[in-house]
Protein backbone atom coordinates (compact mmCIF):
# COMPACT_ATOMS: atom_id res chain seq x y z
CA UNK A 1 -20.89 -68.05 -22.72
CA UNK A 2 -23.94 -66.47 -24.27
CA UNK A 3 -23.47 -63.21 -21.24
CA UNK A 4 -19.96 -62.62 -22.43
CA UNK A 5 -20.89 -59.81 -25.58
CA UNK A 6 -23.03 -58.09 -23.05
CA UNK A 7 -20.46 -58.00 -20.04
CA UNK A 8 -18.45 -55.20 -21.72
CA UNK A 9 -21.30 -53.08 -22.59
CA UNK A 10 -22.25 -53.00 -19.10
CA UNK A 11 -19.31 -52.09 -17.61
CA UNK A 12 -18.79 -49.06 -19.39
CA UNK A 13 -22.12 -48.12 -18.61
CA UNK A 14 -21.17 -48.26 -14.91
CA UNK A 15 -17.88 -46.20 -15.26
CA UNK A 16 -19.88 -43.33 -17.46
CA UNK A 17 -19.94 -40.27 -15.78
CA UNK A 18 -22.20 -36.95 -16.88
CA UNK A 19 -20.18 -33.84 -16.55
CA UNK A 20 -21.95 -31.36 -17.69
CA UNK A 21 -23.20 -29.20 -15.37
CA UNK A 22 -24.98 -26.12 -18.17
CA UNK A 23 -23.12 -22.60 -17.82
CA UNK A 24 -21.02 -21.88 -15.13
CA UNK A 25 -19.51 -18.35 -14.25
CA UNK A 26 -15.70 -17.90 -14.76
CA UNK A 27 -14.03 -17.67 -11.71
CA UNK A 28 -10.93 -17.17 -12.85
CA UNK A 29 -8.59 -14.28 -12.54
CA UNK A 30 -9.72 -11.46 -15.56
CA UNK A 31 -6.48 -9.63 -17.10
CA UNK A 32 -8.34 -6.84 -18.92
CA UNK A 33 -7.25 -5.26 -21.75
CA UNK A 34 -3.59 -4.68 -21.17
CA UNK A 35 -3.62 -8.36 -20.85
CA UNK A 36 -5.44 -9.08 -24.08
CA UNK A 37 -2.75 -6.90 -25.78
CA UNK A 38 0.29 -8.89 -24.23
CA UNK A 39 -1.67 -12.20 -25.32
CA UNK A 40 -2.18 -10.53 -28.55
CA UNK A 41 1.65 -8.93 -29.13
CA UNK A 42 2.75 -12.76 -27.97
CA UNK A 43 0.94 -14.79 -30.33
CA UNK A 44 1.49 -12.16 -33.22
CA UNK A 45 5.10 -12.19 -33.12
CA UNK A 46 4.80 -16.17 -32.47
CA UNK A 47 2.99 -16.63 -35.90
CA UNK A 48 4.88 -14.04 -38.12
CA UNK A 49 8.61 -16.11 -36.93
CA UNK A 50 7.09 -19.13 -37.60
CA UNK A 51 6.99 -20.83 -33.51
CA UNK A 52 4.93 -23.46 -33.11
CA UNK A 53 4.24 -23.60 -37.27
CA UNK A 54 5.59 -26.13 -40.49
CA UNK A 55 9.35 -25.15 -41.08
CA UNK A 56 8.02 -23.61 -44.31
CA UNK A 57 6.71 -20.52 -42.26
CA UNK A 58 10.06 -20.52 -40.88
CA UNK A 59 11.96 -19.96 -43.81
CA UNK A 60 11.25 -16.21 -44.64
CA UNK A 61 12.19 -14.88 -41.20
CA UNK A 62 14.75 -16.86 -40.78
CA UNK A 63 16.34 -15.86 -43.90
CA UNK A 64 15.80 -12.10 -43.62
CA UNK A 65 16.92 -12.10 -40.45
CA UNK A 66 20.18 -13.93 -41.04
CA UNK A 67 20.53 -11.61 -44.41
CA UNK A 68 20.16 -8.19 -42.38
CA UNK A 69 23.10 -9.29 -39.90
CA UNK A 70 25.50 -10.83 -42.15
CA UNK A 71 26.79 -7.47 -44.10
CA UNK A 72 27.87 -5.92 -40.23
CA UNK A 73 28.89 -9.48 -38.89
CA UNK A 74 31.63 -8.51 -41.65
CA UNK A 75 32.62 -5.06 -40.71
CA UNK A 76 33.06 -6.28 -37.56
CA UNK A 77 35.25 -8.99 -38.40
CA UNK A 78 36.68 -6.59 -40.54
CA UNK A 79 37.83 -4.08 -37.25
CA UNK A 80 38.98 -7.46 -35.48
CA UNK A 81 41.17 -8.54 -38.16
CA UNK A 82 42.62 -5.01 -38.82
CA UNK A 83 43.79 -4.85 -35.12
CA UNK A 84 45.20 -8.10 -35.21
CA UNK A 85 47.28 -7.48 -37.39
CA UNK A 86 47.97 -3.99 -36.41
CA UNK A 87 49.23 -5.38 -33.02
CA UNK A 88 51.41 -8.14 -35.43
CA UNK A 89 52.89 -5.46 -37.00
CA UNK A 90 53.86 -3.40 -34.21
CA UNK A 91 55.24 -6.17 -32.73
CA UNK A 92 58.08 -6.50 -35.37
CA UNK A 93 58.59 -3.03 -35.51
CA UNK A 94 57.16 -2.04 -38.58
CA UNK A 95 55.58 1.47 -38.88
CA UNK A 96 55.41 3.83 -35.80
CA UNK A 97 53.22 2.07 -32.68
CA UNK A 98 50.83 5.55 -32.22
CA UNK A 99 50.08 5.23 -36.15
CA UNK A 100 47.89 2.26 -36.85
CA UNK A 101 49.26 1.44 -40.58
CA UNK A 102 45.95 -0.37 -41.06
CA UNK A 103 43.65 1.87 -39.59
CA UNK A 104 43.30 3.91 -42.67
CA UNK A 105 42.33 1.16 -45.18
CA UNK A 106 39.84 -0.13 -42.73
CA UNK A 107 38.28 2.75 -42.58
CA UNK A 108 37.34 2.50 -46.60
CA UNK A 109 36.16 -0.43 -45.78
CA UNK A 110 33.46 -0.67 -43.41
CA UNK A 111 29.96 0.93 -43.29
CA UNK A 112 29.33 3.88 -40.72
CA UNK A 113 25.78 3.78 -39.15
CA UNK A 114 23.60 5.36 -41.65
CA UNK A 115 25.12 3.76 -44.43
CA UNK A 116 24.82 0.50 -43.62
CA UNK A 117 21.48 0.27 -44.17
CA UNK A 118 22.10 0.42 -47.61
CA UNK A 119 23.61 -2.95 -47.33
CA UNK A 120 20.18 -4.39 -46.08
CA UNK A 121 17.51 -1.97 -46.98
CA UNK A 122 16.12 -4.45 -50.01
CA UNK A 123 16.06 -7.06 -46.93
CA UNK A 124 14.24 -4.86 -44.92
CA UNK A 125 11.64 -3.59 -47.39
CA UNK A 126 11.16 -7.85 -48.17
CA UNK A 127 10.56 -8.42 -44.52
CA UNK A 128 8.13 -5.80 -43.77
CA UNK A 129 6.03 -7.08 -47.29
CA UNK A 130 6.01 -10.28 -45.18
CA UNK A 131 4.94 -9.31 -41.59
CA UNK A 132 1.81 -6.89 -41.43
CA UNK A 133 -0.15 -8.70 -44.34
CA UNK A 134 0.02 -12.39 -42.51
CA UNK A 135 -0.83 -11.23 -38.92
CA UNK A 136 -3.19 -8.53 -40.36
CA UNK A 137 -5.16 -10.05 -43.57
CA UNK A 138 -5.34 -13.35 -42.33
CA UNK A 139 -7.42 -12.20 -39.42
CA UNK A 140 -9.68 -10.66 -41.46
CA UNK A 141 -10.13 -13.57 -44.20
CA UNK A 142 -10.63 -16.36 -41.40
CA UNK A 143 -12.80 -14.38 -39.38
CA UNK A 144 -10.18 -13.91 -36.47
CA UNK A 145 -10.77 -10.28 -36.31
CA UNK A 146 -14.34 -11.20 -34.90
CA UNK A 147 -12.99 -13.30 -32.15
CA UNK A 148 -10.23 -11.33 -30.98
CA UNK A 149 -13.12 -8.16 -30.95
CA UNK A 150 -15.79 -10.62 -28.50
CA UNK A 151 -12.89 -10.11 -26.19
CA UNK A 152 -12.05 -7.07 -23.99
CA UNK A 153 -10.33 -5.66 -26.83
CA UNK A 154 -11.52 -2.69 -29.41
CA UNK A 155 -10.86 -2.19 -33.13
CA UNK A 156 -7.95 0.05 -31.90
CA UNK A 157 -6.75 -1.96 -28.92
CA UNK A 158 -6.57 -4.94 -31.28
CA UNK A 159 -4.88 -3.03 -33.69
CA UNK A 160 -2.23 -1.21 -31.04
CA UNK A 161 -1.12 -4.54 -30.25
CA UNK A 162 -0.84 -5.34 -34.14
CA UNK A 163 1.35 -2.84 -34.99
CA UNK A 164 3.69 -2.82 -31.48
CA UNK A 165 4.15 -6.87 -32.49
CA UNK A 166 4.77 -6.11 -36.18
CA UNK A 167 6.96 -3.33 -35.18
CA UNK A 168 9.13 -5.55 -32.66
CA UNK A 169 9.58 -7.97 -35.11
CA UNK A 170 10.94 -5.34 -37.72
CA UNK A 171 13.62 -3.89 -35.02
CA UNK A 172 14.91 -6.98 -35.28
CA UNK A 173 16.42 -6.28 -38.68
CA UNK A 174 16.14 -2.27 -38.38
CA UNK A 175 17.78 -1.54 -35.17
CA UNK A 176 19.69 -4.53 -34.09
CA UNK A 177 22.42 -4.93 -36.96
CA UNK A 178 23.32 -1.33 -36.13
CA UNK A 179 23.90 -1.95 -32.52
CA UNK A 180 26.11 -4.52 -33.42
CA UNK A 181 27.80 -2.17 -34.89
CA UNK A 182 28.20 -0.09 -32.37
CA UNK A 183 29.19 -2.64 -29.86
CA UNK A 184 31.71 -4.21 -32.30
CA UNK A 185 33.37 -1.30 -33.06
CA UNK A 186 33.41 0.03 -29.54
CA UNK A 187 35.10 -3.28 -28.52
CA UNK A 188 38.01 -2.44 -31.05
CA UNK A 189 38.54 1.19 -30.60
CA UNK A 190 36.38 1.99 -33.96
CA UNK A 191 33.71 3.45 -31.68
CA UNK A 192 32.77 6.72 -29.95
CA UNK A 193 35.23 8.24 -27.69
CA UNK A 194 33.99 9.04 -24.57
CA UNK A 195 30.52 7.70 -22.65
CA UNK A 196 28.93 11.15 -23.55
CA UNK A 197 29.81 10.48 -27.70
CA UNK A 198 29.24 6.84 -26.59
CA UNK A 199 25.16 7.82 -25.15
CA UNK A 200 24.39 10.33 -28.23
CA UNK A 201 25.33 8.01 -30.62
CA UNK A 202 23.50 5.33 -29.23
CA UNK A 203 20.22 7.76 -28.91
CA UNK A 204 21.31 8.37 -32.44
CA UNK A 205 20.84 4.24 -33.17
CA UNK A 206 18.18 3.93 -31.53
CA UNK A 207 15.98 6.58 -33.03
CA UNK A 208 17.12 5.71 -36.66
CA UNK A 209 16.27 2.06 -36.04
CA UNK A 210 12.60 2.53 -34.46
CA UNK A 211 11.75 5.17 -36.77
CA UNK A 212 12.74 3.29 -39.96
CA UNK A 213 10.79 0.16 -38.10
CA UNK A 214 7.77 2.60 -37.57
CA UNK A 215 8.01 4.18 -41.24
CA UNK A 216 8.02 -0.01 -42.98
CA UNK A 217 5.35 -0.50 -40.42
CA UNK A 218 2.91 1.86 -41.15
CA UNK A 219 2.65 1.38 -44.44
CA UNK A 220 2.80 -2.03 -45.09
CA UNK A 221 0.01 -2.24 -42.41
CA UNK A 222 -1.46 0.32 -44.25
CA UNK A 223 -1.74 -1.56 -47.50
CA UNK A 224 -2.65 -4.72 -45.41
CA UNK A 225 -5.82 -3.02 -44.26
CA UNK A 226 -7.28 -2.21 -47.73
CA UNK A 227 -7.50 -5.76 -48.72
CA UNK A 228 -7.88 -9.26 -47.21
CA UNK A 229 -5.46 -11.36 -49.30
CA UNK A 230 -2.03 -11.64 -47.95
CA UNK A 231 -0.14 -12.16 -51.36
CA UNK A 232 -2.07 -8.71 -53.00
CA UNK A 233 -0.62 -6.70 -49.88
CA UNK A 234 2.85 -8.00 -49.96
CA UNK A 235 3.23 -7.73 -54.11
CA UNK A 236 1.64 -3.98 -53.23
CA UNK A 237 4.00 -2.97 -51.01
CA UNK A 238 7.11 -4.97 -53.08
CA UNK A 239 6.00 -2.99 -56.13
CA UNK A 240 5.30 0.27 -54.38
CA UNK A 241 8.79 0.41 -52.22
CA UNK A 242 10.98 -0.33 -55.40
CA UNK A 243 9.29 0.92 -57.81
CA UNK A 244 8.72 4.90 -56.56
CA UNK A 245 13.04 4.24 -56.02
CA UNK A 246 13.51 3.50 -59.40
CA UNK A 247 11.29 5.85 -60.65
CA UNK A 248 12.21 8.65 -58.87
CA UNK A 249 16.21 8.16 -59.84
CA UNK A 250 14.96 7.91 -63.35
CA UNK A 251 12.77 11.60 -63.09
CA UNK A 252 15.15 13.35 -61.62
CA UNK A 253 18.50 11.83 -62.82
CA UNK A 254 16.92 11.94 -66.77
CA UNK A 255 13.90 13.58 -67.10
CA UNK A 256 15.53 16.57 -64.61
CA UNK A 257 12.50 16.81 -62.36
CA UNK A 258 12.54 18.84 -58.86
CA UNK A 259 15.14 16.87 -56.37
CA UNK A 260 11.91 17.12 -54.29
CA UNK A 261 10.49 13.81 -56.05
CA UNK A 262 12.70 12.18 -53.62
CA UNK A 263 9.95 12.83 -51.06
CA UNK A 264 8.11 9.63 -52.78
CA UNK A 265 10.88 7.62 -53.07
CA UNK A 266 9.85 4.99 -50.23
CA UNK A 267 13.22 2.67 -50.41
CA UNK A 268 15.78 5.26 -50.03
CA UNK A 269 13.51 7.77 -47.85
CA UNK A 270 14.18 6.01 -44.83
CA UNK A 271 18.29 5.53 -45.09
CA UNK A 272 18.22 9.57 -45.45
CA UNK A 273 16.08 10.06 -42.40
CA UNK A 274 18.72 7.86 -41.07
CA UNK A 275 21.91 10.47 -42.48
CA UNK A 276 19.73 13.24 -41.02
CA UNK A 277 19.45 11.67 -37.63
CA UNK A 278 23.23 11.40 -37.60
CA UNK A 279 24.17 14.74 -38.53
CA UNK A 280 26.17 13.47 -41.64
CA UNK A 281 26.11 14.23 -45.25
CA UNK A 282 24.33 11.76 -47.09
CA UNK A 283 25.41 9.91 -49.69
CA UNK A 284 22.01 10.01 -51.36
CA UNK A 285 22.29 12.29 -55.01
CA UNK A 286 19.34 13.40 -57.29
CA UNK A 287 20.32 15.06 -60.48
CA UNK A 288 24.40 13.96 -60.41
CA UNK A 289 25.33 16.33 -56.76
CA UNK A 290 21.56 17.97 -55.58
CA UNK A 291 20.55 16.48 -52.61
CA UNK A 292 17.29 17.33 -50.42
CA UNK A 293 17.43 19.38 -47.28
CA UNK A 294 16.63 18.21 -43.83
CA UNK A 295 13.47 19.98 -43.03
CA UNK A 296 11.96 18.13 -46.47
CA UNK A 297 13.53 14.89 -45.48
CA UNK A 298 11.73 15.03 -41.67
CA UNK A 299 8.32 16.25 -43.92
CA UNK A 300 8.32 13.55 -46.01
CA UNK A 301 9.35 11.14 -43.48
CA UNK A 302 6.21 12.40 -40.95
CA UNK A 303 3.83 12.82 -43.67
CA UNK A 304 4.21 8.93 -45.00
CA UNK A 305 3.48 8.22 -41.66
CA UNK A 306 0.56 10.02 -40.78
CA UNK A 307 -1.13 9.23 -44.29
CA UNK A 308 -0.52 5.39 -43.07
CA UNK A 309 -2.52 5.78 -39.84
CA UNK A 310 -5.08 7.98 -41.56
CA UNK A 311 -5.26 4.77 -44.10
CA UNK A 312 -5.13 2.39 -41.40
CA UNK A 313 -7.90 4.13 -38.94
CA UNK A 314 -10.39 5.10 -42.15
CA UNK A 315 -10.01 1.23 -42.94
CA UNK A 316 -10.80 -0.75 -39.30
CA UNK A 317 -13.23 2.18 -38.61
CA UNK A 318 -15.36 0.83 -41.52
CA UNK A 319 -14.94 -2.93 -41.41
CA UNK A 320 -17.56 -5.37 -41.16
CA UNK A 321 -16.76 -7.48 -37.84
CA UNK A 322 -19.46 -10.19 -37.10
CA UNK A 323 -18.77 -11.12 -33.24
């Protein structure tokens, strides 16, 4: 009886194995950079939704998302109930058949392209405080940004594949509720007539939608890269967005400045870029009727922009990274 403590002991003794063998080569296949991008774009987009993360990190995209959609989910159902009961009426021989009685009423009713981003431009501003600060501060206060570098990847590789994963996530909520617009309506004869209206309007969508996810992009990422705290950079970019709209409506509406203020004006901005992109009059007035023409519209637009990068690229070009 006295053996039995030891017998255990001596058995796992026997089974013990040394496997370490010191530094070994990797022999296994090497990706390069484009494939440190696509591992960075994937994880990126993977952390800012929330996958693989407590529901709580969930809840913001989530939400944003399902606000964006919701407005043209109902101008769509809108065109779907207004044929309905076109085809009821017809049917009981109300109204001539080659005069839709509803058609006109509809028409009052639902959102052409541009203009529906007023519906969802506070959502979008909201999401894009969210995005660039927690894939791009949070690097830099954990020390990420030093691990991600000790790979194949540069300051500006890293940072490509940044901005093309914050920018996906934004066309989710710039440039998809707008082609649901287009597909709804073109499903109920609200659409383009013709595939060569049908192509240039969806050009049309397309560049409105990437260039107002590029515009949100830019500079949140741009405020994101002067500091390392996530909240600062998202109450920045809240703060900056609404404020320059309200102020500018208040200089030139009261204080009768230039209609040319509207160049700062960072929430409304964008939804004339979009008018401008369609060809349509906005609705967007300064001063009562004064609106501002297209050539300052595309300057202001481009200029935000390339003040972002210069922000951005001043910013990474300077900071500390300790591999």
């Amino acid at each position: 009886m006295s053996d039995l403590p030891s017998a255990a002991p001596a058995a796992a003794s026997a089974a013990t194995r040394i496997l370490d063998r010191g530094y070994r080569r990797y022999e296994g296949q090497r990706g390069g950079v484009a494939s440190a991008m696509r591992s960075v774009v994937v994880s990126t987009v993977q952390r800012a939704l929330g996958v693989h993360r407590a529901f709580r990190f969930k809840v913001m995209p989530i939400l944003t998302i399902f606000i964006s959609y919701v407005p043209h989910l109902v101008y769509v159902g809108v065109v779907v109930l207004s044929n309905r009961l076109e085809e009821r009426t017809n049917s009981v021989g109300f109204g001539p058949a080659g005069e839709p009685i509803p058609r006109g009423i509809v028409n009052q009713l639902i959102k052409d392209y541009p203009s529906s981003y007023f519906t969802i431009t506070a959502a979008i501003a909201l999401f894009a405080a969210f995005v660039a600060p927690e894939v791009l501060c949070t690097d830099r206060r954990t020390g990420m940004l030093g691990l991600y570098l000790a790979s194949p990847l540069s300051r500006w590789s890293y940072l490509g594949a940044k901005l093309i994963a914050v920018s996906m996530i934004l066309l989710t909520v710039t440039l998809g509720p707008s082609l649901l617009l287009l597909i709804g309506y073109s499903t109920q004869g609200y659409g383009p007539v013709g595939f060569t209206d049908w192509m240039l309007t969806l050009g049309r969508v397309i560049l409105a939608g990437v260039g107002i996810g590029l515009f949100y992009t830019l500079i949140s990422a741009a405020l994101a890269s002067i500091t390392s705290r996530r909240a600062a950079a998202s109450a920045t970019f809240v703060i900056l967005v609404m404020g320059t709209g309200a102020l500018v409506q208040y200089l030139v509406d009261e204080a009768r400045a230039p209609v040319e203020w509207g160049m700062v004006n960072l929430l409304l901005l964008p939804i004339e870029f979009a008018y401008r992109v369609f060809g349509q009059p906005t609705q967007i007035y300064y001063g009562g009727f004064t609106t501002m023409s297209t050539p300052t519209v595309y300057a202001a637009f481009a200029g935000w922009i390339l003040v972002a990068l210069a922000v951005i690229g001043n910013r990474y070009s300077r900071v500390e990274v300790t591999k």
